[in-house]
N, C-alpha and C. Protein backbone atom coordinates (compact mmCIF):
# COMPACT_ATOMS: atom_id res chain seq x y z
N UNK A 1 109.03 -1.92 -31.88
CA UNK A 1 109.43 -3.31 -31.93
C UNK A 1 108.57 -3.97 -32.99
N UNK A 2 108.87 -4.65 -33.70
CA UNK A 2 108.64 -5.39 -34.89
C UNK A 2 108.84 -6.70 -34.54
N UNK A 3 107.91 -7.73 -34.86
CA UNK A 3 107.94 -8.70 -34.36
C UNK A 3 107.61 -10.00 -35.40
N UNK A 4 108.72 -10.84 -35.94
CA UNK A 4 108.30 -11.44 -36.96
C UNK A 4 108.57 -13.01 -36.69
N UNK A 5 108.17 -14.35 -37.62
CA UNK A 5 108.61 -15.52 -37.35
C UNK A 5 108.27 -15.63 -39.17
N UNK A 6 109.63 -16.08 -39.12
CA UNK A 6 110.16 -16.59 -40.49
C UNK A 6 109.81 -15.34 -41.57
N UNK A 7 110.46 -14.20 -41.08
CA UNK A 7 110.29 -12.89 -41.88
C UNK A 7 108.99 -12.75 -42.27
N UNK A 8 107.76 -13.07 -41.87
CA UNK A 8 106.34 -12.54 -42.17
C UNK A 8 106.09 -11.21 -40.30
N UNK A 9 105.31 -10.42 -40.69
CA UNK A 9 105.48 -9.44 -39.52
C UNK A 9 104.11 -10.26 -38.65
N UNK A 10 104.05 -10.55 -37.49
CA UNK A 10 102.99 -11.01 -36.45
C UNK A 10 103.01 -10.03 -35.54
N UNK A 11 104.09 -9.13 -35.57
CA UNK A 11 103.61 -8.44 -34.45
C UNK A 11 104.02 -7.26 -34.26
N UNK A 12 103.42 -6.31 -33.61
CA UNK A 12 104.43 -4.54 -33.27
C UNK A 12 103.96 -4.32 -32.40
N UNK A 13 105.25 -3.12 -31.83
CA UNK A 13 104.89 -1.95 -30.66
C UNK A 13 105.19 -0.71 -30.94
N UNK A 14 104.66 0.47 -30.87
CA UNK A 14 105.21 1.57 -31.18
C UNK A 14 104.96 2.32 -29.79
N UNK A 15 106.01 2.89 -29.13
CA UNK A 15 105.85 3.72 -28.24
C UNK A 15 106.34 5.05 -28.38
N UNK A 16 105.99 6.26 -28.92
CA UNK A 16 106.19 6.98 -29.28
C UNK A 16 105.25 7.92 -29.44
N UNK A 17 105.79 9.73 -29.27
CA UNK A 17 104.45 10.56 -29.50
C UNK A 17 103.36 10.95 -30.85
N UNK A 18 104.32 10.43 -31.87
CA UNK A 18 103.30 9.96 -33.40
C UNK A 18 103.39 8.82 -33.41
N UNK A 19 103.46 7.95 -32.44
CA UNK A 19 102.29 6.35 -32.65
C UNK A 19 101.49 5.90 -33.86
N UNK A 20 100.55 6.71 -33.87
CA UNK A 20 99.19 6.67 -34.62
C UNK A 20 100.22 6.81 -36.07
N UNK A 21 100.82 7.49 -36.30
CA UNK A 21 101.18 8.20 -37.59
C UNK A 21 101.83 6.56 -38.58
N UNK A 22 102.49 5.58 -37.51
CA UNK A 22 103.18 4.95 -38.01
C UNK A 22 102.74 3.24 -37.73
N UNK A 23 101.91 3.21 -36.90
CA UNK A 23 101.46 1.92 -36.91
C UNK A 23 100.36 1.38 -37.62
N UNK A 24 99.77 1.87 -38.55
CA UNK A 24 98.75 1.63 -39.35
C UNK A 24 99.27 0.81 -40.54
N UNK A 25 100.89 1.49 -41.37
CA UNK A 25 101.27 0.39 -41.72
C UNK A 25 101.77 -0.89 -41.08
N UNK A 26 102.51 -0.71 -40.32
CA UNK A 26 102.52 -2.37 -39.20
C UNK A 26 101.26 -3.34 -39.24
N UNK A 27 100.36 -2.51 -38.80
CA UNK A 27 99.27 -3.39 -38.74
C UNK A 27 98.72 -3.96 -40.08
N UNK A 28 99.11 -3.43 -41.02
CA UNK A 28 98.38 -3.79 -42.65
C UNK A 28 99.48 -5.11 -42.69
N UNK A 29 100.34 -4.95 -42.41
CA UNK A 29 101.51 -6.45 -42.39
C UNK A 29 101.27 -7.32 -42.04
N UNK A 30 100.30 -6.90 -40.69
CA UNK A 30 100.12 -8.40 -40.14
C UNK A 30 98.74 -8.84 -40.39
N UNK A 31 98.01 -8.30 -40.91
CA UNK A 31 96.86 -8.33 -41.25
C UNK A 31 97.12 -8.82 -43.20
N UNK A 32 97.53 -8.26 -43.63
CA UNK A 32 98.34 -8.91 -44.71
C UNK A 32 99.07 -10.31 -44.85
N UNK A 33 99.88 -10.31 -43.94
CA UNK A 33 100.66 -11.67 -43.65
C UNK A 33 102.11 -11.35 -44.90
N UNK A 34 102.49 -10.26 -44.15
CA UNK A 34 103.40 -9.34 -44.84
C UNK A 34 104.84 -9.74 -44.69
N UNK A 35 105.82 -10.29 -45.39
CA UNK A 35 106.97 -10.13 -45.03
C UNK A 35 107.99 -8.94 -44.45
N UNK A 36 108.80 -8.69 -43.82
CA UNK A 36 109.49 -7.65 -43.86
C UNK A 36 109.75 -7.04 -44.83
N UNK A 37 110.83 -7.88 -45.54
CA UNK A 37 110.98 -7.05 -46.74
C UNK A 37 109.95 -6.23 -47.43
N UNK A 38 108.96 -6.77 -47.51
CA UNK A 38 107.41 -6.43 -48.49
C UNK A 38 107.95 -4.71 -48.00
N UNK A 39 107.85 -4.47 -47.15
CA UNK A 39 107.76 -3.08 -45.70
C UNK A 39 108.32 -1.93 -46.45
N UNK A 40 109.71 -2.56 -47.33
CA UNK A 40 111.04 -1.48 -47.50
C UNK A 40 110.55 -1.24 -48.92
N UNK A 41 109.63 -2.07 -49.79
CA UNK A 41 109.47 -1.75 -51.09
C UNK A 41 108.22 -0.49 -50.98
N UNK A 42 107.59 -0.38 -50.12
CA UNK A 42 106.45 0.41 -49.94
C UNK A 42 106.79 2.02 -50.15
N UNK A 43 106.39 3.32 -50.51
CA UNK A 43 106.36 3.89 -50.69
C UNK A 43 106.52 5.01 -49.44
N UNK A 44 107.56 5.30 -48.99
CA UNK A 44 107.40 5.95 -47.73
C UNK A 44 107.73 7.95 -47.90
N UNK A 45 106.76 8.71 -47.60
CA UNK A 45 106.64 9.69 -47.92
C UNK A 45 107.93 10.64 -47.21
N UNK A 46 108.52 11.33 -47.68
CA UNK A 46 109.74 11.80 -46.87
C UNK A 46 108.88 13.23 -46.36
N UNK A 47 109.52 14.19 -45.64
CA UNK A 47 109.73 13.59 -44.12
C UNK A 47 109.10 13.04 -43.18
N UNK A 48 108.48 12.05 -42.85
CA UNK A 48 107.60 11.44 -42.06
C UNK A 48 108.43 10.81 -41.06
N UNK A 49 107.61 10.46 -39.87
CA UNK A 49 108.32 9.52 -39.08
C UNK A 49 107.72 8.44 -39.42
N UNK A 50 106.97 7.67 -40.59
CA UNK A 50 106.78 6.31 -40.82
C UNK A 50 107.71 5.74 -41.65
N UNK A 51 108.96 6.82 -42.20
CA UNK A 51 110.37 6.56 -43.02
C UNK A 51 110.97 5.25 -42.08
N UNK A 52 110.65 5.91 -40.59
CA UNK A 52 111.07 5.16 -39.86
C UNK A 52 111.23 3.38 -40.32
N UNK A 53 109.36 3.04 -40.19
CA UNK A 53 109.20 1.73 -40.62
C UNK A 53 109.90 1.52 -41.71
N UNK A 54 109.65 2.15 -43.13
CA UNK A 54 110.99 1.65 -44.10
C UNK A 54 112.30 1.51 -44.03
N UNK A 55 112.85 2.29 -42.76
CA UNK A 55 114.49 1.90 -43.04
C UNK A 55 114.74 0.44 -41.79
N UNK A 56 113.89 0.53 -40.70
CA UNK A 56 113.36 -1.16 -40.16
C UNK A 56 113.51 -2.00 -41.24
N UNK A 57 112.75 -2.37 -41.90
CA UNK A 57 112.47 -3.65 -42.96
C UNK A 57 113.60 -3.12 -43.89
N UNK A 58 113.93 -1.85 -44.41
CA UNK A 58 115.22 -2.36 -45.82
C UNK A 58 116.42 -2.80 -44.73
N UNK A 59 116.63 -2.34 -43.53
CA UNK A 59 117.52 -2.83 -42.50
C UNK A 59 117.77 -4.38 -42.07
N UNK A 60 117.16 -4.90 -42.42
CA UNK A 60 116.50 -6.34 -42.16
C UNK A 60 116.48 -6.79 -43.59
N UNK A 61 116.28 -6.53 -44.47
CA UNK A 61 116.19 -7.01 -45.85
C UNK A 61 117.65 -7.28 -46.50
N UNK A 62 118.51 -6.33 -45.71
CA UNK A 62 120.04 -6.04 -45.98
C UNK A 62 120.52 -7.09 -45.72
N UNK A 63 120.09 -7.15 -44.18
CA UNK A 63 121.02 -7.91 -42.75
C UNK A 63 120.63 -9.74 -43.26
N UNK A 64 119.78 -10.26 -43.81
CA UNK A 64 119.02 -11.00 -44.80
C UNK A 64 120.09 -11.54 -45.36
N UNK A 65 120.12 -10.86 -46.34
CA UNK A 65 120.80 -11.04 -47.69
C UNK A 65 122.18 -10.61 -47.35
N UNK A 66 122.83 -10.40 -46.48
CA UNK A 66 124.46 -10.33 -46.05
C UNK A 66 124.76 -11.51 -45.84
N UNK A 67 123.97 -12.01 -44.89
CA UNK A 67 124.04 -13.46 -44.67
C UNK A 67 123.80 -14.79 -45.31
N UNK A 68 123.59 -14.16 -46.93
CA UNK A 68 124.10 -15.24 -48.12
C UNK A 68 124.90 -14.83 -48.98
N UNK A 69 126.04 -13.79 -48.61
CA UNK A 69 127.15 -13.43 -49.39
C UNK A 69 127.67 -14.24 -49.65
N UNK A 70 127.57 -15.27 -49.21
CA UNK A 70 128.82 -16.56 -49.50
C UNK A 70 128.54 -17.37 -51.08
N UNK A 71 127.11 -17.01 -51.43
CA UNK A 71 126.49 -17.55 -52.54
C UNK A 71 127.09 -16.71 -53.83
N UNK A 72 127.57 -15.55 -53.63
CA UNK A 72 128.08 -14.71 -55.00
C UNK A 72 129.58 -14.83 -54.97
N UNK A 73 129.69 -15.39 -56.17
CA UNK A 73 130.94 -15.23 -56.29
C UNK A 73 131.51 -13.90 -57.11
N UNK A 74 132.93 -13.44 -56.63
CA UNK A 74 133.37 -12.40 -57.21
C UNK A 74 134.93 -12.71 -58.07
N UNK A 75 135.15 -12.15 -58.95
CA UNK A 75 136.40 -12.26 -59.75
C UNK A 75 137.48 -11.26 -59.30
């Protein structure tokens, strides 16, 4: 669980058996004062389960910016 107010991250939970593996970036977010998005530009090593956290935030970065489709116009 990812926990944000006004897309900066304040908060997480990871419950899971590599925990450790993936909440260290979370915590640099909020300790940062990190937007989501910031999350998806980061460098995420494949195969890891901290891919995880990157497809969270580009998931959210998407879901974002869908919701000003109305601003592009198309021909």
């Amino acid at each position: 669980i990812v926990v944000t107010h006004k897309q900066t991250v304040v908060g997480a939970h990871i419950l899971a058996p590599a925990a450790g593996e993936m909440i260290h970036e979370l915590a640099l977010a909020i300790a940062q004062r990190l937007k989501v998005g910031a999350l998806a530009q980061f460098t995420h090593v494949y195969p890891t389960l901290s891919t995880s956290i990157g497809r969270i935030a580009g998931d959210a970065a998407f879901a974002r910016a869908d919701r000003l489709r109305w601003l592009i116009r198309r021909k």
